[in-house]
Protein backbone atom coordinates (compact mmCIF):
# COMPACT_ATOMS: atom_id res chain seq x y z
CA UNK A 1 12.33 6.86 -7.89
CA UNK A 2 9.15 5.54 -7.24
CA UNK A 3 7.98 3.06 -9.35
CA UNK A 4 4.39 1.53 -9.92
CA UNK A 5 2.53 -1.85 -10.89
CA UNK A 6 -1.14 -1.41 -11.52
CA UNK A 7 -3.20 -4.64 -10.38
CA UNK A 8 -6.60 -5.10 -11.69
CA UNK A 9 -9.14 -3.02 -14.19
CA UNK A 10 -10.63 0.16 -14.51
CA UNK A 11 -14.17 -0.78 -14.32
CA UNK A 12 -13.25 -2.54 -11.12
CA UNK A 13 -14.81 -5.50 -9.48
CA UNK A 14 -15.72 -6.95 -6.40
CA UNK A 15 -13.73 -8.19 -3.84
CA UNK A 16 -14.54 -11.66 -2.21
CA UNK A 17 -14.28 -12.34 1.39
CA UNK A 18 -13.13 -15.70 2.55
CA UNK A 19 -14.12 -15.55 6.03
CA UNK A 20 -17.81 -14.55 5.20
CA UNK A 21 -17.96 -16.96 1.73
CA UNK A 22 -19.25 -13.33 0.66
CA UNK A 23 -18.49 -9.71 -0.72
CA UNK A 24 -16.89 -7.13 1.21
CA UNK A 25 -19.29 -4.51 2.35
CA UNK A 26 -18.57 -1.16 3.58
CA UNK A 27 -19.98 0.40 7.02
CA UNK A 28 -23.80 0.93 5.14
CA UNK A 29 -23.85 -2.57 3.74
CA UNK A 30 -22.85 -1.58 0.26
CA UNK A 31 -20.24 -4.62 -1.83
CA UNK A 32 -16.76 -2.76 -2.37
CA UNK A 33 -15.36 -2.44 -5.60
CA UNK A 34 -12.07 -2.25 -6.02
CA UNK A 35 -11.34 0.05 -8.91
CA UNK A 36 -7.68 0.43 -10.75
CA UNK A 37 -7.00 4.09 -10.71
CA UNK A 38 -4.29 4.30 -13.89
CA UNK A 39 -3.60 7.90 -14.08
CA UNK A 40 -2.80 8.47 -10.41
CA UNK A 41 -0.37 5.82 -10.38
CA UNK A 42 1.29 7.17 -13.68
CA UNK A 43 1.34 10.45 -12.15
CA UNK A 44 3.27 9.29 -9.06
CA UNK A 45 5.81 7.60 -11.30
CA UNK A 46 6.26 10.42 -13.66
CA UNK A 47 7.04 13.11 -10.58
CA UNK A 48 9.51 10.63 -8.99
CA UNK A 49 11.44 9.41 -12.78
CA UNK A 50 10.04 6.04 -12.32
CA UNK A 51 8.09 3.60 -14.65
CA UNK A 52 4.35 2.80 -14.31
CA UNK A 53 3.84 -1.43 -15.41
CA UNK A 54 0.46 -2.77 -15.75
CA UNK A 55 0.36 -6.00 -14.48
CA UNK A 56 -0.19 -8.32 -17.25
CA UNK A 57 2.24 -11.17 -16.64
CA UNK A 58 4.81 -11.93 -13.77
CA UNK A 59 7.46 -12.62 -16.06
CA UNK A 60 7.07 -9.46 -18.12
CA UNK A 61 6.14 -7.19 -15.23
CA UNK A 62 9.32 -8.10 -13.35
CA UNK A 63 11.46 -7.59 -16.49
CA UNK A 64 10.40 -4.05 -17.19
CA UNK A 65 10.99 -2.83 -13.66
CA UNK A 66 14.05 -4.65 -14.10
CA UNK A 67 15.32 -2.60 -17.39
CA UNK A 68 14.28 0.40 -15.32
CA UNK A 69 16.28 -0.01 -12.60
CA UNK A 70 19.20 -0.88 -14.39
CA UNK A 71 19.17 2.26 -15.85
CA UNK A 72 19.58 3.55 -12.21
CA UNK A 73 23.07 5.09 -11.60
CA UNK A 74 25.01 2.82 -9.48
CA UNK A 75 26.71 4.54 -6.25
CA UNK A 76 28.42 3.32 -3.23
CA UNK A 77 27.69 5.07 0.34
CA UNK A 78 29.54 4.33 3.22
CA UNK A 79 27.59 4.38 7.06
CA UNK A 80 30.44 6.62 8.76
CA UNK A 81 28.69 6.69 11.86
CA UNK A 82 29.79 3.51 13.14
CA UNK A 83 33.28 4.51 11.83
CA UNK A 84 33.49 7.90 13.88
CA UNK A 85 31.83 6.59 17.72
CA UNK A 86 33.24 7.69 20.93
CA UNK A 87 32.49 5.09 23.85
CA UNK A 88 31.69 6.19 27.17
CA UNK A 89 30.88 2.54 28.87
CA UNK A 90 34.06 2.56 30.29
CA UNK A 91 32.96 5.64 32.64
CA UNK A 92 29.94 3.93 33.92
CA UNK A 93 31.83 0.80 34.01
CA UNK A 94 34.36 2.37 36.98
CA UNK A 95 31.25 3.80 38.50
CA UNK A 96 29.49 0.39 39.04
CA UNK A 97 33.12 -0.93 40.54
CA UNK A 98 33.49 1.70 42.85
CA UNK A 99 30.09 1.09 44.16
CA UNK A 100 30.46 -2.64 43.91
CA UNK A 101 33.66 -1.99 46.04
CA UNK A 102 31.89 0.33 48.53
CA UNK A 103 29.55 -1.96 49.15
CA UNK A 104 32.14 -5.05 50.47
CA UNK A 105 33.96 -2.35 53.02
CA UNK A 106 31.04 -0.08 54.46
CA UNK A 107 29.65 -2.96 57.35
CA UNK A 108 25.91 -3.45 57.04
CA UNK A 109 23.72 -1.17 59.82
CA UNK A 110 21.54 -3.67 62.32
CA UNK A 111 18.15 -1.69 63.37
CA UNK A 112 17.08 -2.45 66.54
CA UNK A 113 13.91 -4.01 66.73
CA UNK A 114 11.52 -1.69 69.63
């Protein structure tokens, strides 16, 4: 379930650009408008049973995504791969002692200098 929240209007506007103090341009210098595009956003929520909002208010945006997800049916899942987990540590583990071991008894080799 996907649901949507459309910000802004159709007709669009511009959108400012603190660090300039200006408009946002594109690549040829053109000001961007930033357009609300209703029916695509309906159409994702419609394919995926979810609820398209039009931001309006906070308050009354957040309570109709609210009374759609409520309607959601609740189910519990369990992670069962951290309940079914073989270690193997302890192989590597006996590796490194052996070799830690090795290396007390086997003397160290002097080279002679030429």
């Amino acid at each position: 379930m996907v649901c949507t929240v459309g910000i802004g209007s159709p007709e669009g506007s511009q959108i400012p650009d603190s660090a300039t103090n200006d408009y946002k341009r594109d690549a040829m210098g053109n000001i961007v408008i930033s357009k609300l595009n209703e029916d695509e956003l309906k159409q994702i929520a419609e394919k995926t049973n979810g609820v398209y909002v039009h931001f309006e208010s906070s308050g009354q945006t957040v309570n109709d995504l609210m009374k759609q997800l409520s309607q959601v049916e609740k189910k519990t899942f369990i992670d069962v791969s951290l309940l079914n987990y073989k270690t193997y540590y302890m192989w590597f583990t006996m590796a490194m002692f052996l070799l830690l071991i090795l290396e007390f008894i086997l003397p160290e080799r002097k080279r002679k200098s030429a």
